[in-house]
Structures are given as C-alpha cells and as structure tokens.
Protein backbone atom coordinates (compact mmCIF):
# COMPACT_ATOMS: atom_id res chain seq x y z
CA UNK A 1 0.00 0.00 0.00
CA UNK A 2 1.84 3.27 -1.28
CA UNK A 3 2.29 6.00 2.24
CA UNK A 4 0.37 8.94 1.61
CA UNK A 5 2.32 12.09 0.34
CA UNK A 6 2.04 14.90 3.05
CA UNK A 7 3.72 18.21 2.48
CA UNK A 8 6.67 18.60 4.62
CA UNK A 9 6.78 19.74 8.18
CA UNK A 10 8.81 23.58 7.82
CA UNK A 11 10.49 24.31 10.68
CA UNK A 12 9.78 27.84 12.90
CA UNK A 13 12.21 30.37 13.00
CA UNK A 14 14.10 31.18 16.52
CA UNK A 15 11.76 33.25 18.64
CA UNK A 16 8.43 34.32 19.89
CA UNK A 17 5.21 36.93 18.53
CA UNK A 18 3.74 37.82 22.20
CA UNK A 19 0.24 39.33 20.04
CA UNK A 20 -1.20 41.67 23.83
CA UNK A 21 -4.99 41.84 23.85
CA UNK A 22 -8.25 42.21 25.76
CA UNK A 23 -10.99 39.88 25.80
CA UNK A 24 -13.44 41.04 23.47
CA UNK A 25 -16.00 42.43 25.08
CA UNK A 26 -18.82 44.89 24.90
CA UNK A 27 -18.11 48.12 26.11
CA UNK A 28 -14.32 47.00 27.20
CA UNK A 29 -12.37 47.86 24.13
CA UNK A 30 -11.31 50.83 22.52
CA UNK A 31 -13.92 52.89 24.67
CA UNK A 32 -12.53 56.16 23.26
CA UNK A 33 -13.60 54.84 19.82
CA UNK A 34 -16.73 54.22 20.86
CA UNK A 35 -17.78 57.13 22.31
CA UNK A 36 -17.88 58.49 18.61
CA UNK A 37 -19.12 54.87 17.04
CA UNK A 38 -21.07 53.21 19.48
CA UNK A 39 -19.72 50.29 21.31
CA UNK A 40 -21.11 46.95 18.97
CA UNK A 41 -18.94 48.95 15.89
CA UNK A 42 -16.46 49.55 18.28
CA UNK A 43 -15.58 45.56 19.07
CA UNK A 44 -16.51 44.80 15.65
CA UNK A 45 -13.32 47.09 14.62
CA UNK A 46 -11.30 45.94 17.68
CA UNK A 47 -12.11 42.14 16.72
CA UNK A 48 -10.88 42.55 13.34
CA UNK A 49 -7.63 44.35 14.41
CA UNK A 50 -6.98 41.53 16.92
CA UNK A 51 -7.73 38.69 13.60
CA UNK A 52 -5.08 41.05 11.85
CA UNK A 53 -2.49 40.74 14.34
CA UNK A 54 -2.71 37.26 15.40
CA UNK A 55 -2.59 36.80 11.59
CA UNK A 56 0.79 39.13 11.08
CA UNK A 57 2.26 36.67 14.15
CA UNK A 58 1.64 33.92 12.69
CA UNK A 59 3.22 34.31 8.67
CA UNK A 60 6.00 36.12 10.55
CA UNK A 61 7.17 32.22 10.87
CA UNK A 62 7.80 32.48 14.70
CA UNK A 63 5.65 30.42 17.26
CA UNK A 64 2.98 32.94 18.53
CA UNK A 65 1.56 33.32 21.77
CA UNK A 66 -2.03 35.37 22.52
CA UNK A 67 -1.41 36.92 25.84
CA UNK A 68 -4.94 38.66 27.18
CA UNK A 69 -6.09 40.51 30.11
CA UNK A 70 -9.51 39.48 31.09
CA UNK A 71 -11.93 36.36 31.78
CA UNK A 72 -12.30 34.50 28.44
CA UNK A 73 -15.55 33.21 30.03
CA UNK A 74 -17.02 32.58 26.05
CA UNK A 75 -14.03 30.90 25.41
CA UNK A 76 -13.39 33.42 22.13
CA UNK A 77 -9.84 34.14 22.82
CA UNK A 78 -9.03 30.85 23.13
CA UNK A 79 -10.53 29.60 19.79
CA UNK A 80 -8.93 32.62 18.61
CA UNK A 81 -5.52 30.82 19.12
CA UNK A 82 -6.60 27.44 18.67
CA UNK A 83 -7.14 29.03 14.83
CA UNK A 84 -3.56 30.46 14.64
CA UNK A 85 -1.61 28.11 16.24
CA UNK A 86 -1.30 30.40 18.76
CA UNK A 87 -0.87 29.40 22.94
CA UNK A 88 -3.20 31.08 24.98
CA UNK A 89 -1.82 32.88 28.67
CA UNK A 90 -2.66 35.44 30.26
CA UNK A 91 -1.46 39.43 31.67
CA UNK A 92 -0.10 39.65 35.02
CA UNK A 93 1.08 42.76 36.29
CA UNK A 94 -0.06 45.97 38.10
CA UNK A 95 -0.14 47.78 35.12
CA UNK A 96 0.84 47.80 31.41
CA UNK A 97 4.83 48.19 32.25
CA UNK A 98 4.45 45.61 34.69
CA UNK A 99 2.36 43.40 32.19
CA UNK A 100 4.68 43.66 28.79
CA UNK A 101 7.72 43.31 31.15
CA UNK A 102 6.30 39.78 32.74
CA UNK A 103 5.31 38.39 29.26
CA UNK A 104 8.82 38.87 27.50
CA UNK A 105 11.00 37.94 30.27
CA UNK A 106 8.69 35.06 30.67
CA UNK A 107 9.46 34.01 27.33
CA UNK A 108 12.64 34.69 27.39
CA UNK A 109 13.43 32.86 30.70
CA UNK A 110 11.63 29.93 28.94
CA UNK A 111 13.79 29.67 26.03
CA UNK A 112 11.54 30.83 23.48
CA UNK A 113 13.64 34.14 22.75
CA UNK A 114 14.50 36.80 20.80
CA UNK A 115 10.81 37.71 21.78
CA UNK A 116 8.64 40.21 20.22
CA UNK A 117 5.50 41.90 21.74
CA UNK A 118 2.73 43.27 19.55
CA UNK A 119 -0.70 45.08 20.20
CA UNK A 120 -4.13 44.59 18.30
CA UNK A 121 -4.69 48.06 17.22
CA UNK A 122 -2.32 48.46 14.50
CA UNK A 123 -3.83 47.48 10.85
CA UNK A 124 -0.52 49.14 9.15
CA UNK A 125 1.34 46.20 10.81
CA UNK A 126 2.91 43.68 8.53
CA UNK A 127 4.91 40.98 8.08
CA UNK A 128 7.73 42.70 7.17
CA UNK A 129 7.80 44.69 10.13
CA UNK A 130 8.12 41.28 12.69
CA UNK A 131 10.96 39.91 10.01
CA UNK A 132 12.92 43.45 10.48
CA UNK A 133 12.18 43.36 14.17
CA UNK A 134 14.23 39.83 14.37
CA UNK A 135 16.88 40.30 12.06
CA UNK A 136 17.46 44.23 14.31
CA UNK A 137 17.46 42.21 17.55
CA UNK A 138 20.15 40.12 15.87
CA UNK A 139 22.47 43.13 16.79
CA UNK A 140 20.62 45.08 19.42
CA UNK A 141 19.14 44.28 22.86
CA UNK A 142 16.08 46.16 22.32
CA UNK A 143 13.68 47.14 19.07
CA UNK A 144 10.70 49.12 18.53
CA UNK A 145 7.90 50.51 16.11
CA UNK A 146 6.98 53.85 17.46
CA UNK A 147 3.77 55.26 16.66
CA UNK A 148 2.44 58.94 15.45
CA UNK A 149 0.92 59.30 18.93
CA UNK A 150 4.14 59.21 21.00
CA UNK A 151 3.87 55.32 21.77
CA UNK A 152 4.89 52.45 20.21
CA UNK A 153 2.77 49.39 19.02
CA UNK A 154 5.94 46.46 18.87
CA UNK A 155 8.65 46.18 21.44
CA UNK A 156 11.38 43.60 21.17
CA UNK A 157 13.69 42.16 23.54
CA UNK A 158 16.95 39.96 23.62
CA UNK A 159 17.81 40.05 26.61
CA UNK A 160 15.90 41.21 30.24
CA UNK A 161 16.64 44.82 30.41
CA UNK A 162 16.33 46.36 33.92
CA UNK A 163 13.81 49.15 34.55
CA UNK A 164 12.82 49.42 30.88
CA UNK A 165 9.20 49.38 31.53
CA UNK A 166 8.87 51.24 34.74
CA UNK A 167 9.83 54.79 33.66
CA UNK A 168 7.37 55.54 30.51
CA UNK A 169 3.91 57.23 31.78
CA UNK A 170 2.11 54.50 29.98
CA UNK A 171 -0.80 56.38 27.67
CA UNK A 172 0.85 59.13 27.38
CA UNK A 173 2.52 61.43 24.31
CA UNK A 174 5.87 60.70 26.40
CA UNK A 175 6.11 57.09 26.10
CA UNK A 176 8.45 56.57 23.37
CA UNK A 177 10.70 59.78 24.87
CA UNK A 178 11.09 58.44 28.23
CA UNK A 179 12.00 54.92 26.88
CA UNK A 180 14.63 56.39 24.41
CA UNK A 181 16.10 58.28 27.73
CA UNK A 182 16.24 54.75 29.16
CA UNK A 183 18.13 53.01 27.00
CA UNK A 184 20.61 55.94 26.55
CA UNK A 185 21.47 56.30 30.15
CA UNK A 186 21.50 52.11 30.37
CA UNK A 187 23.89 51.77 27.85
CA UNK A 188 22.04 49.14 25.86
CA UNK A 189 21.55 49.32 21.81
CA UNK A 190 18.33 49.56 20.50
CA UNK A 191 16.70 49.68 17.41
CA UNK A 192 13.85 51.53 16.08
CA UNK A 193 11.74 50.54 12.37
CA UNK A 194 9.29 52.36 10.83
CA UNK A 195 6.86 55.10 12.72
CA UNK A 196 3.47 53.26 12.56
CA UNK A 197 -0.48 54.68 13.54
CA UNK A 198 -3.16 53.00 15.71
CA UNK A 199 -6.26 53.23 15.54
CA UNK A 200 -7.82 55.45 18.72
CA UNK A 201 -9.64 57.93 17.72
CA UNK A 202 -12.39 58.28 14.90
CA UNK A 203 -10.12 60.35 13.12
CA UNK A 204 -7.77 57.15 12.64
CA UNK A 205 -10.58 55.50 10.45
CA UNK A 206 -10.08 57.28 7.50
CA UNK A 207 -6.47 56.14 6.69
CA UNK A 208 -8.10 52.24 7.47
CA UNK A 209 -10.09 51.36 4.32
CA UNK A 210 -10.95 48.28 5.37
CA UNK A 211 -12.72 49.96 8.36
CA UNK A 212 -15.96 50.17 6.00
C-alpha cells in the first residue's frame, strides 16, 4: 500500500510573537472609539484588528503566543488561538509596564527568545515589520515601532533589560521619549523601524479602508 504524500513539516524560526490583547468584550475595548461609534462597531473594529495581528504573528514564521487581560468566560480568545496556532496565557502585572515586562521575560526565561510583543490596534502592521524586528534584535538588545501618537505598538527584547518598563507614563505622548532616555542612560543598543499609527480615535478611520 503506497504511504500517503504529506507536504513537509517547515520548521519555525528562533523566537516568539507575544500578540497583547483584551478579551473582546462589549463596552471593554477601545472605549474612546466608541464614544464616537457606538460600542457593537467599536468591538466589531477591535475584533478585526486583533484577527489582523494574530494573523501578522503567525506568517511572521515564529511560534505565537495570545497573551490577554480578562476572563475569556465565552471561550473566544481561546478559539482565537486554537485558529492560529497560537498558545493562549494570560497578563499579570499591576499595570501595562508591569504586564509587557512579565510576558517577555517570561518568554525569554523559557527559552523561546529573541521575543517580540505586539498590540491589536495596528492594521498598518505587517509581516515585514516582525521579520525586520528579528533580524534588528540580531544586533541590538532592544527594538521598537513607534507610533504617530508618542507610543509604540511592537517592542522587542533579547535580553531582560532592567527598569525598561517602569519609567514611561504608559498612555501618554511621552512614552516613546522616556523609553529612548532609558536606553541611553543604560547603555544598551536599541533599534527603532518604521513610525506606525493606531487606531484610537475616529479620526484614525479614515487612513483604514478596510474599516468600512
């Protein structure tokens, strides 16, 4: 009996997509959006940038992890993963620093490393941008997309870096700044790729065609 012809098996590339995300949920997610759209177009939007993002992760070629803050009590989140190939864990941490800063070290500690953290509200996020966030971390300790907004929407580690994420005032214009200030006085190279957008406001609909 002749063995069935599979394709072949390709192997992942060194490190880790850490994709950070709420659980859906009515009312939870992108609230300042919503006061302008209402708050079913408002998780519509948000679910679609979270589909985008776990689907980025996953062509990147790296294994993928969806890390979320919140009860996935209708079990969304984790069929989310299931559906990228994605592992499911969960935010722990006082705040955001605290949060980003347990998931890559985590990682990191675990072998999974160079690891690279990503948000869900970032349609202009490709591919290309994880692949250039790799091979920069090949050289540097640290990488990042900034964003328009003062932010940045993909940090990248490899190695821990001490008090990296308790300086920035997290939703603020100063993020990015106060990181950069960081890393200068720390001594550790960093890398920085394109300047990106998010999607916030209503405003930020317009450059997002596929908004509707």
């Amino acid at each position: 009996m002749p063995m069935p012809i599979t394709a072949p098996v390709r192997p992942r590339a060194p490190g880790t997509v850490i994709v950070f995300a709420r659980v859906p949920a009515l009312g939870k997610v992108k609230t300042r959006l919503a006061a302008h759209v209402g708050d079913d177009r408002a998780l519509a939007l948000y679910r679609r940038m979270l589909a985008h993002s776990l689907r980025v992760a996953r062509d990147s070629g790296r294994a993928v992890e969806l890390c979320i803050a919140g009860a996935d009590v209708e079990g969304e989140c984790a069929a989310q993963a299931r559906d990228h190939g994605a592992r499911l864990t969960a935010q722990i941490g006082h705040d955001l620093g605290a949060r980003m800063r347990g998931a890559l070290e985590r990682v990191l500690q675990d072998g999974g490393g160079p690891a690279v953290l990503i948000g869900c509200d970032c349609p202009a996020l490709a591919v290309e941008d994880l692949l250039a966030a790799f091979a920069a971390l090949g050289g540097h300790d640290a990488v990042f997309s900034p964003t328009e907004d003062g932010g940045y929407v993909l940090v990248g580690l490899r190695r821990a870096l001490a008090g990296l994420f308790e300086g920035p005032q997290w939703g603020t214009s100063q993020v990015m700044a106060q990181t950069r200030a960081h890393l200068a006085a720390s001594g550790a190279p960093w890398h920085e790729l394109r300047t990106l957008w998010d999607v916030d406001r209503v405003e930020d609909l317009a450059r997002w065609p596929e908004a509707g």
